[in-house]
C-alpha atoms as a PDB file:
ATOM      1  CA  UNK A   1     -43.206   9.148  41.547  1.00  0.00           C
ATOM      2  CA  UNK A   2     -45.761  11.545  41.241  1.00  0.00           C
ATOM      3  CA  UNK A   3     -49.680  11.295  42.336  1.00  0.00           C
ATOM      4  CA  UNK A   4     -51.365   8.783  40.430  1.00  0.00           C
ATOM      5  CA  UNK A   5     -54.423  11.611  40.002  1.00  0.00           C
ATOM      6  CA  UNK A   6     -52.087  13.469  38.422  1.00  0.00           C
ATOM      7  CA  UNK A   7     -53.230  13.835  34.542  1.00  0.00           C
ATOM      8  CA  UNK A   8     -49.676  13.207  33.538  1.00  0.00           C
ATOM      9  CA  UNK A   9     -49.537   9.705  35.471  1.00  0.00           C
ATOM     10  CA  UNK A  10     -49.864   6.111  34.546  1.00  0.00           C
ATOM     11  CA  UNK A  11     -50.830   4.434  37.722  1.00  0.00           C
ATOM     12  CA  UNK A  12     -49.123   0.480  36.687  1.00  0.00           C
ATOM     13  CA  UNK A  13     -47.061  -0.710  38.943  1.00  0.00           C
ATOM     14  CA  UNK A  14     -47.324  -1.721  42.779  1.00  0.00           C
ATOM     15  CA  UNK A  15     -43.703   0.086  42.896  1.00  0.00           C
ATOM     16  CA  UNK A  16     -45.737   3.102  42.534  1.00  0.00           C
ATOM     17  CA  UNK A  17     -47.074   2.373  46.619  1.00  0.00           C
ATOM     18  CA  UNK A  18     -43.550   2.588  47.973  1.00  0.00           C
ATOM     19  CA  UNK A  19     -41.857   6.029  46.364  1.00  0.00           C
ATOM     20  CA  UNK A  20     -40.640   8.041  48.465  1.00  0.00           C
ATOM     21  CA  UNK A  21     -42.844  10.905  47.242  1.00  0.00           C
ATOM     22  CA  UNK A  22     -46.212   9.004  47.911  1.00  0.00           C
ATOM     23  CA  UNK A  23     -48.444  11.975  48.966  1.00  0.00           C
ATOM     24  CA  UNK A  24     -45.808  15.001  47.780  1.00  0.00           C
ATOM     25  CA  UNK A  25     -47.663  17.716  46.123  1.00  0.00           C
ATOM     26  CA  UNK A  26     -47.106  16.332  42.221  1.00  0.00           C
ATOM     27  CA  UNK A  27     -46.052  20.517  41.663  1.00  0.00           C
ATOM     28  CA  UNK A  28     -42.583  19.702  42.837  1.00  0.00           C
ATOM     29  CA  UNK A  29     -42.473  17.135  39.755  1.00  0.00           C
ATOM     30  CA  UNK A  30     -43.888  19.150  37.276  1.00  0.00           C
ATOM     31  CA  UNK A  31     -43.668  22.418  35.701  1.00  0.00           C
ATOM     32  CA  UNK A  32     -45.745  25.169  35.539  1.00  0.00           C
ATOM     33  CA  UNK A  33     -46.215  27.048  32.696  1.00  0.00           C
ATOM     34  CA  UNK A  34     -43.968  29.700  31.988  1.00  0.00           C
ATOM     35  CA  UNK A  35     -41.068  28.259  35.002  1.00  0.00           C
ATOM     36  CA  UNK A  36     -37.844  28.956  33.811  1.00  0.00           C
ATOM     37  CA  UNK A  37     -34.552  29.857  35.191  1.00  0.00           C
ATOM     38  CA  UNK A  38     -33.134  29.707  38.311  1.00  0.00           C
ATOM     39  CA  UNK A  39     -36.787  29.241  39.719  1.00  0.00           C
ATOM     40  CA  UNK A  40     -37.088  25.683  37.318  1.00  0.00           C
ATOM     41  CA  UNK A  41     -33.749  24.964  38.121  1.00  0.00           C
ATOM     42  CA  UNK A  42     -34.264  24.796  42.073  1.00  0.00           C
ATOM     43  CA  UNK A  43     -37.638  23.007  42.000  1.00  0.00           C
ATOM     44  CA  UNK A  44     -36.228  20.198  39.879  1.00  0.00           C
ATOM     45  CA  UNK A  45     -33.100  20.157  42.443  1.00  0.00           C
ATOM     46  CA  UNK A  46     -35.834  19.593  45.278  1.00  0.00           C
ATOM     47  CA  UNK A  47     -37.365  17.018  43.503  1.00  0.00           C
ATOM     48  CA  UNK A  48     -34.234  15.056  42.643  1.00  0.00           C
ATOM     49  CA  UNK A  49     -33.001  15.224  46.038  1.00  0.00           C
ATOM     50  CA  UNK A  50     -36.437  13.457  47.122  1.00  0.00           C
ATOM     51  CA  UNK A  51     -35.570  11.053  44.231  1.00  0.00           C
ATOM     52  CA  UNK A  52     -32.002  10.322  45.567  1.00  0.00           C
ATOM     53  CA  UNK A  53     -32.907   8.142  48.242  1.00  0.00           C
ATOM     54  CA  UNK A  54     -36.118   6.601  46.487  1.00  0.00           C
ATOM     55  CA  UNK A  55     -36.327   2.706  47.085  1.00  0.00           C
ATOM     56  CA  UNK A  56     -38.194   2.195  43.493  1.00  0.00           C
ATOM     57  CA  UNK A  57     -35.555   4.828  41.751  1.00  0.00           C
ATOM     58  CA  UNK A  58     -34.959   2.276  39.247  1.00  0.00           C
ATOM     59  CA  UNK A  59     -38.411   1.184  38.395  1.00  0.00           C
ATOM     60  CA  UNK A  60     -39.878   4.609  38.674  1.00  0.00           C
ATOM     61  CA  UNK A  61     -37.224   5.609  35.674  1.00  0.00           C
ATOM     62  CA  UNK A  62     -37.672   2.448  33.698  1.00  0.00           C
ATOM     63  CA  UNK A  63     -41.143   3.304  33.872  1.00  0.00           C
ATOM     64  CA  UNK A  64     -40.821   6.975  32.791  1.00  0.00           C
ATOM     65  CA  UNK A  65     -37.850   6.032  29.930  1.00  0.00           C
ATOM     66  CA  UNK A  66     -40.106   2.737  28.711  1.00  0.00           C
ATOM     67  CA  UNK A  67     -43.315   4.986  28.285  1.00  0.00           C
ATOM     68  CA  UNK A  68     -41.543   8.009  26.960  1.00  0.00           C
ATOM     69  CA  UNK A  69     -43.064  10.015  29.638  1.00  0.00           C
ATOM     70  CA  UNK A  70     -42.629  13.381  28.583  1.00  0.00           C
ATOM     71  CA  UNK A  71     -43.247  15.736  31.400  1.00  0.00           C
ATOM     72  CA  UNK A  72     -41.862  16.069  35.320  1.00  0.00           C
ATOM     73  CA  UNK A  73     -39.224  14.476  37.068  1.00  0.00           C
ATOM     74  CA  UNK A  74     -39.574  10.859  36.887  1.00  0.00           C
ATOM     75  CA  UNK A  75     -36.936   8.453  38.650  1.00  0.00           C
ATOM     76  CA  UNK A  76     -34.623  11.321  39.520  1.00  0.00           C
ATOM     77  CA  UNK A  77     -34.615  12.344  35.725  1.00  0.00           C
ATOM     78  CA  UNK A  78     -35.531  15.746  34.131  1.00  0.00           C
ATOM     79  CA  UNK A  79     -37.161  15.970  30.746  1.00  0.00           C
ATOM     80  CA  UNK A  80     -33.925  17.374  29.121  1.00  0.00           C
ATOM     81  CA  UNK A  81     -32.359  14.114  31.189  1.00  0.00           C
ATOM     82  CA  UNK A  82     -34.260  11.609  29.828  1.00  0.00           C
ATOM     83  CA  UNK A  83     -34.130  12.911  26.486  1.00  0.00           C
ATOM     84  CA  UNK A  84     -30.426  13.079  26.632  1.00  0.00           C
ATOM     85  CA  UNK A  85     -30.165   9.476  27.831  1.00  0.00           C
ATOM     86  CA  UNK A  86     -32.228   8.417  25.095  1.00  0.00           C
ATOM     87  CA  UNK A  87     -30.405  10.284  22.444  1.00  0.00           C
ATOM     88  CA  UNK A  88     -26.800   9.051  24.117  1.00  0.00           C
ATOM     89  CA  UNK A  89     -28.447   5.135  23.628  1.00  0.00           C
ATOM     90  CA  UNK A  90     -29.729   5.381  20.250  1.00  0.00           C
ATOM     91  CA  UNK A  91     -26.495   6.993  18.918  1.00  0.00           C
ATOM     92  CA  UNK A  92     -24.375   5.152  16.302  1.00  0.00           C
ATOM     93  CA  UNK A  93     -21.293   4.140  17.846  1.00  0.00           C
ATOM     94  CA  UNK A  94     -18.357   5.718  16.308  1.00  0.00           C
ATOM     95  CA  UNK A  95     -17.175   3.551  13.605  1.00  0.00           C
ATOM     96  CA  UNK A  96     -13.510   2.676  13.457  1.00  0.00           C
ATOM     97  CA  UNK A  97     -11.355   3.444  10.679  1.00  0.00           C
ATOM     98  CA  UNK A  98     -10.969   0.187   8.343  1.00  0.00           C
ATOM     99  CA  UNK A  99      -7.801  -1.316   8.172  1.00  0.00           C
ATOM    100  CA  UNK A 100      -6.863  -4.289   6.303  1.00  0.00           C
ATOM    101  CA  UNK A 101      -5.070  -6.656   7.928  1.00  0.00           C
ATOM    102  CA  UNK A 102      -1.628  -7.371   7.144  1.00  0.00           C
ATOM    103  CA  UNK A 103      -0.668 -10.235   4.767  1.00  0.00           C
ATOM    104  CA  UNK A 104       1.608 -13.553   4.486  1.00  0.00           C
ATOM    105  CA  UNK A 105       4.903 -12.657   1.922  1.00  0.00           C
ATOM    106  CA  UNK A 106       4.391 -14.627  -0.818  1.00  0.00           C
ATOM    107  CA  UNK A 107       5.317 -17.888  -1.172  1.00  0.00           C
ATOM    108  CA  UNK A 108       8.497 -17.926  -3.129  1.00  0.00           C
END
């Protein structure tokens, strides 16, 4: 959970007062412009890892999936995570072939 000062934060929830990464600097959750790569790729590992043992994980992703945040690592989730979850939820499930089921003979 980032720093509630942070412009990108919604401070709602008591949860909020027991993350793990109270007090991290809130650049480990977000991106600065122009961070790709392998550089991206390692910051977002760092702040996973920080998420992995979190005691709100759950509420600190419901928050960032229910208010479609869309910047930083929220409850262990990237960006491209969350929007990948979302997409994988709102998918049609496959649909099944129709097949008729078989009938009775006739009645002779």
């Amino acid at each position: 959970m980032p720093d509630p000062s942070h412009p990108h934060v919604h401070a709602d929830g008591d949860w909020q007062s027991r993350a793990a990464c109270r007090g991290t600097d809130t650049d480990l959750f977000f991106s600065p412009d122009g961070e790709r790569g392998h550089a991206r790729a390692r910051r977002e590992r760092a702040a996973k890892q920080l998420c992995h043992d979190c005691p709100v994980l759950t509420d600190c992703r419901t928050h960032a999936l229910t208010a479609a945040e869309a910047y930083g690592i929220w409850g262990g989730m990237s960006e491209t995570d969350r929007t990948r979850h979302i997409r994988r939820r709102t998918r049609p499930a496959a649909r099944r072939p129709h097949r008729t089921p078989p009938t009775s003979p006739a009645p002779r």
